[in-house]
Protein backbone atom coordinates (compact mmCIF):
# COMPACT_ATOMS: atom_id res chain seq x y z
CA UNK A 1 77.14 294.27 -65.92
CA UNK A 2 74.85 292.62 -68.33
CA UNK A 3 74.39 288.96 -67.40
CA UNK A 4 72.68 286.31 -68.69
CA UNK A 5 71.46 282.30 -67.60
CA UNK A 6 70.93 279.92 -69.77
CA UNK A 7 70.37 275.79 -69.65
CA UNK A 8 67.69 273.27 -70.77
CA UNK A 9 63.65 273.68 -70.27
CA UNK A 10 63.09 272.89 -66.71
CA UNK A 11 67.18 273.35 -65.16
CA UNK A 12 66.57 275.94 -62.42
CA UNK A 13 68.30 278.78 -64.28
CA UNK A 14 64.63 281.16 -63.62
CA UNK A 15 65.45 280.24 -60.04
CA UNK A 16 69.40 281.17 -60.21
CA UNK A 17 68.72 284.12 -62.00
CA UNK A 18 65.70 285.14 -59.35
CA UNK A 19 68.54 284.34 -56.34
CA UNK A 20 71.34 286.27 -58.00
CA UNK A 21 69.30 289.29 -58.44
CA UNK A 22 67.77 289.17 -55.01
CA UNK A 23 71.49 288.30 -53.64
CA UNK A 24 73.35 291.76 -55.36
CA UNK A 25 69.72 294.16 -54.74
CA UNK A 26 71.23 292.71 -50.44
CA UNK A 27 73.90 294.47 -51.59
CA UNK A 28 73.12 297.85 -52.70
CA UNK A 29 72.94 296.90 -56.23
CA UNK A 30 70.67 298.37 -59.12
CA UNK A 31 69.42 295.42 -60.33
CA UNK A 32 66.99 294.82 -63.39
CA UNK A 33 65.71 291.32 -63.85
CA UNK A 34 64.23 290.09 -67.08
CA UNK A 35 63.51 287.26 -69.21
CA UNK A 36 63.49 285.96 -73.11
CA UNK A 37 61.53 285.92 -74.69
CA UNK A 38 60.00 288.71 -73.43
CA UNK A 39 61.01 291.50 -70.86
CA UNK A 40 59.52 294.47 -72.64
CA UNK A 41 55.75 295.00 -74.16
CA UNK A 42 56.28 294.49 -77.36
CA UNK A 43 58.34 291.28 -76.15
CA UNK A 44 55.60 289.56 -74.02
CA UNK A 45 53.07 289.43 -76.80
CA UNK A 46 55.76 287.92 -79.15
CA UNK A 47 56.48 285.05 -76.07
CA UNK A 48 52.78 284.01 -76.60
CA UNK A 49 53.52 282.92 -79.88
CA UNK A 50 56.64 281.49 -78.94
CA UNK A 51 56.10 279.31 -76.14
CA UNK A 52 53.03 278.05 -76.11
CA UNK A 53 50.74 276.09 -78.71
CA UNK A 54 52.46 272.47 -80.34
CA UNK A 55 56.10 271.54 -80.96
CA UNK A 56 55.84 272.01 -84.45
CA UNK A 57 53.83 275.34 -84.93
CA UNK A 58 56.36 277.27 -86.49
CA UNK A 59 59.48 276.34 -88.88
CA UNK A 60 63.03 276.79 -87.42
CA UNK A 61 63.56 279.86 -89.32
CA UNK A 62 60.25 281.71 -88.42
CA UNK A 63 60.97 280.70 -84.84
CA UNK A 64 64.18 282.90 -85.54
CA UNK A 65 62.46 285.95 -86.69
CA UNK A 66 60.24 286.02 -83.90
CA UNK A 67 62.83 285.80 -81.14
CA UNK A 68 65.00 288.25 -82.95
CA UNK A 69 61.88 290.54 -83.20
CA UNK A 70 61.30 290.03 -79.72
CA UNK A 71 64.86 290.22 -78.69
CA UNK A 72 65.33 293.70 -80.35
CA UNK A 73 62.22 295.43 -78.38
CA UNK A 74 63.78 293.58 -75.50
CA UNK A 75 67.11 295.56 -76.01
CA UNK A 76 65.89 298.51 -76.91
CA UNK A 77 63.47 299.14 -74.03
CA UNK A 78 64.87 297.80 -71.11
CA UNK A 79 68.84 296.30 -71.27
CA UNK A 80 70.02 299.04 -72.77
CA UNK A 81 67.93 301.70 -70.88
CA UNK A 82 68.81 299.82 -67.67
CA UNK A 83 72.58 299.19 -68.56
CA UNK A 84 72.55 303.47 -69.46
CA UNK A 85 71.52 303.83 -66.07
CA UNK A 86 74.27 301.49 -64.41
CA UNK A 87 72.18 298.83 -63.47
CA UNK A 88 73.38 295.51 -63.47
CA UNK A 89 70.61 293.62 -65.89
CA UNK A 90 70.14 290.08 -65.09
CA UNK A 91 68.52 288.56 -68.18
CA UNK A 92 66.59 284.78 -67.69
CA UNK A 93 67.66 283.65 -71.48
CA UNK A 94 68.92 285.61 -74.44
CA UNK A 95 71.40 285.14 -77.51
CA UNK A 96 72.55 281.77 -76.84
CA UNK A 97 69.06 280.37 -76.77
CA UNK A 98 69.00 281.16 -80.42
CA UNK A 99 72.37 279.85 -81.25
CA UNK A 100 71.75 276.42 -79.36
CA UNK A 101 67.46 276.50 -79.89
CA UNK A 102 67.13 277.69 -83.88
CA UNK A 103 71.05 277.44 -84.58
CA UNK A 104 71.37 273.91 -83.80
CA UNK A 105 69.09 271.73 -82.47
CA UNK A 106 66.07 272.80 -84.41
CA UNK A 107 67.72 273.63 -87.67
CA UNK A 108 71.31 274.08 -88.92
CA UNK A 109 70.67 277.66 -88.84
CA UNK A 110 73.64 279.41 -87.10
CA UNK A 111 74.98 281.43 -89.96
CA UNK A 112 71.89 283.24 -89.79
CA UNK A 113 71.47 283.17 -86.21
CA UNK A 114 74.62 285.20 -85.95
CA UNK A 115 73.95 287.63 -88.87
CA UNK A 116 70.59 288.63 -87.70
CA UNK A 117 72.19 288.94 -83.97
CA UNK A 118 75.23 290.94 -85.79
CA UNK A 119 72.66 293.54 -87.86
CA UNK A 120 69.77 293.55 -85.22
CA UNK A 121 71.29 292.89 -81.95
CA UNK A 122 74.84 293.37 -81.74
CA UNK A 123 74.96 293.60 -77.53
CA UNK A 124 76.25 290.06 -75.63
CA UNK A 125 76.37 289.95 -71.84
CA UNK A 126 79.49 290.73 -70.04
CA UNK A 127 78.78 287.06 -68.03
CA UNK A 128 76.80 283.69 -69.25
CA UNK A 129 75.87 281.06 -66.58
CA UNK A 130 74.78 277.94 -68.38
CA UNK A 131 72.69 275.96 -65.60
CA UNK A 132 73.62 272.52 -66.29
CA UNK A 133 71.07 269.96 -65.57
CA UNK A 134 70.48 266.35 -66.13
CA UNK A 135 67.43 266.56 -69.07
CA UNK A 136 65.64 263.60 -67.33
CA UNK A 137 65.53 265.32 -64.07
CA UNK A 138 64.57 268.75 -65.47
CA UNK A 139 61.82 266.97 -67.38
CA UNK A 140 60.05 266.05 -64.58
CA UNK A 141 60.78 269.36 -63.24
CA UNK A 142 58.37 271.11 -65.73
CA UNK A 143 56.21 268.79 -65.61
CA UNK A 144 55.74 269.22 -61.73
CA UNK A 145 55.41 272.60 -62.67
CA UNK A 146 52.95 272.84 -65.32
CA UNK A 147 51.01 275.51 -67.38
CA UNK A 148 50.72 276.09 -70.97
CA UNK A 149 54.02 277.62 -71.65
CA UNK A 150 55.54 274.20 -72.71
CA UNK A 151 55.65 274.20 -76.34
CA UNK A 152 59.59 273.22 -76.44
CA UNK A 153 59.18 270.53 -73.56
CA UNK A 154 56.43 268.67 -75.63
CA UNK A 155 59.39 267.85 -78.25
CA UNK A 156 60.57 265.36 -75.84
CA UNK A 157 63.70 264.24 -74.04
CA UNK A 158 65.81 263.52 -77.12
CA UNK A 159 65.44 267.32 -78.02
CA UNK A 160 66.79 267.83 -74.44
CA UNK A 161 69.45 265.78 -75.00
CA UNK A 162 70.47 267.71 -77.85
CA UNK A 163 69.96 271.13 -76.16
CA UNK A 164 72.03 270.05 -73.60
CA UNK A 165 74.79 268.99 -75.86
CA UNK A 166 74.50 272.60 -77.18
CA UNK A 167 74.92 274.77 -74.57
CA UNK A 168 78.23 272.69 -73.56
CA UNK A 169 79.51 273.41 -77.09
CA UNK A 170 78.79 276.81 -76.98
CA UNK A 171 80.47 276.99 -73.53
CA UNK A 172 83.93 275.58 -75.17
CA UNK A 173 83.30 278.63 -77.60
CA UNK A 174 83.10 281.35 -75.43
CA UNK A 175 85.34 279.82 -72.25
CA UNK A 176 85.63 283.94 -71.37
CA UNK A 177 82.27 284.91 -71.47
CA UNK A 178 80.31 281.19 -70.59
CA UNK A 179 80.40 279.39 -66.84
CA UNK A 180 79.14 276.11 -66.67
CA UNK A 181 77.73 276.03 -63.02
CA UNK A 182 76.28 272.37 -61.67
CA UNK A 183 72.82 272.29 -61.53
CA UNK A 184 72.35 269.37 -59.15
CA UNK A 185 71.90 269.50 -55.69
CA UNK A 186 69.78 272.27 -53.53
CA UNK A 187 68.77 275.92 -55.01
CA UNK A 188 71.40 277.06 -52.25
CA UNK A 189 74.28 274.75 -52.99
CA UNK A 190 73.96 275.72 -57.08
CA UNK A 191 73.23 279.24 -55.82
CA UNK A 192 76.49 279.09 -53.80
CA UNK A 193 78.46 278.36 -57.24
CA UNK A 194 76.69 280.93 -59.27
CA UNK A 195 78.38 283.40 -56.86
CA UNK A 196 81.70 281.99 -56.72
CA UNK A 197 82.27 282.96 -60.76
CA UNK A 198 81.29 286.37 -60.03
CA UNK A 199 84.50 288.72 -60.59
């Protein structure tokens, strides 16, 4: 299986997609666990560009071709290598960051979101868990945590907000593919859900 998390900046989904992995490898599983933007070489040096530095350091639409750029070294060196080999992959972010990040919230972009995903991409996971978190509260997660790697944080709460609203959207899109899983409460009690949508 290929399978995804997404959610806002700072709503535990790193940590849910850490515990799944860890959870199915208890199991006997193959497991590959990655991230976006990044995952391969090529990838990683992209995510510098990507996540660090100010808000406004790159338009919408060069935002796009970066993560698409990044995306498609992504695919081609490790989810599709890994899925060839019958691994589950376990990917921390990927398509429907664009559609909700540069497709919506940034920029009414999702026409070309989807056309460069269609031409450049073309794989989706099998399973999405969108990590739903209250914005304030995963705010004050990141900035507990820190570093430089918090170039879509500094655009504030109201660009939360609207990221937020996003991902539930795209969850009424894709009701087969998308699980909305309740971020509040302990790592095991939201880890505990997470497993219950597995088929």
């Amino acid at each position: 299986m290929f399978i995804s998390f997404e959610g806002i900046d700072g709503s535990g989904k790193s940590t849910q997609a850490k515990r799944l992995a860890e959870t199915l490898r208890n199991r006997g599983i193959a497991v590959s666990l990655t991230r976006e933007p990044g995952g391969s070489e090529g990838a990683e040096q992209i995510r510098k560009l990507l996540v660090e530095g100010k808000g406004e350091r790159w338009s919408p639409e060069t935002e796009l071709l970066l993560f698409t750029a990044a995306r498609r070294d992504h695919v081609e060196r490790l989810i599709t290598p890994a899925l060839e080999r019958n691994e589950t992959v376990i990917s921390d972010r990927f398509a429907d960051s664009s559609r909700v990040y540069q497709g919506l919230v940034r920029a009414e972009n999702r026409q070309l979101v989807e056309e460069l995903h269609r031409l450049m991409i073309v794989v989706e996971p099998d399973l999405t868990f969108i990590i739903d978190t209250d914005p304030s509260v995963a705010r004050n997660r990141g900035v507990i945590r820190g570093g430089t790697e918090d170039r879509f944080e500094s655009l504030g709460l109201g660009f939360q907000l609207r990221l937020r609203e996003g991902f539930l959207a795209l969850a009424a899109e894709f009701p087969l593919r998308i699980r909305i899983i309740d971020g509040s409460g302990s790592e095991d009690e939201v880890a505990a859900r997470v497993l219950s949508h597995l088929p």
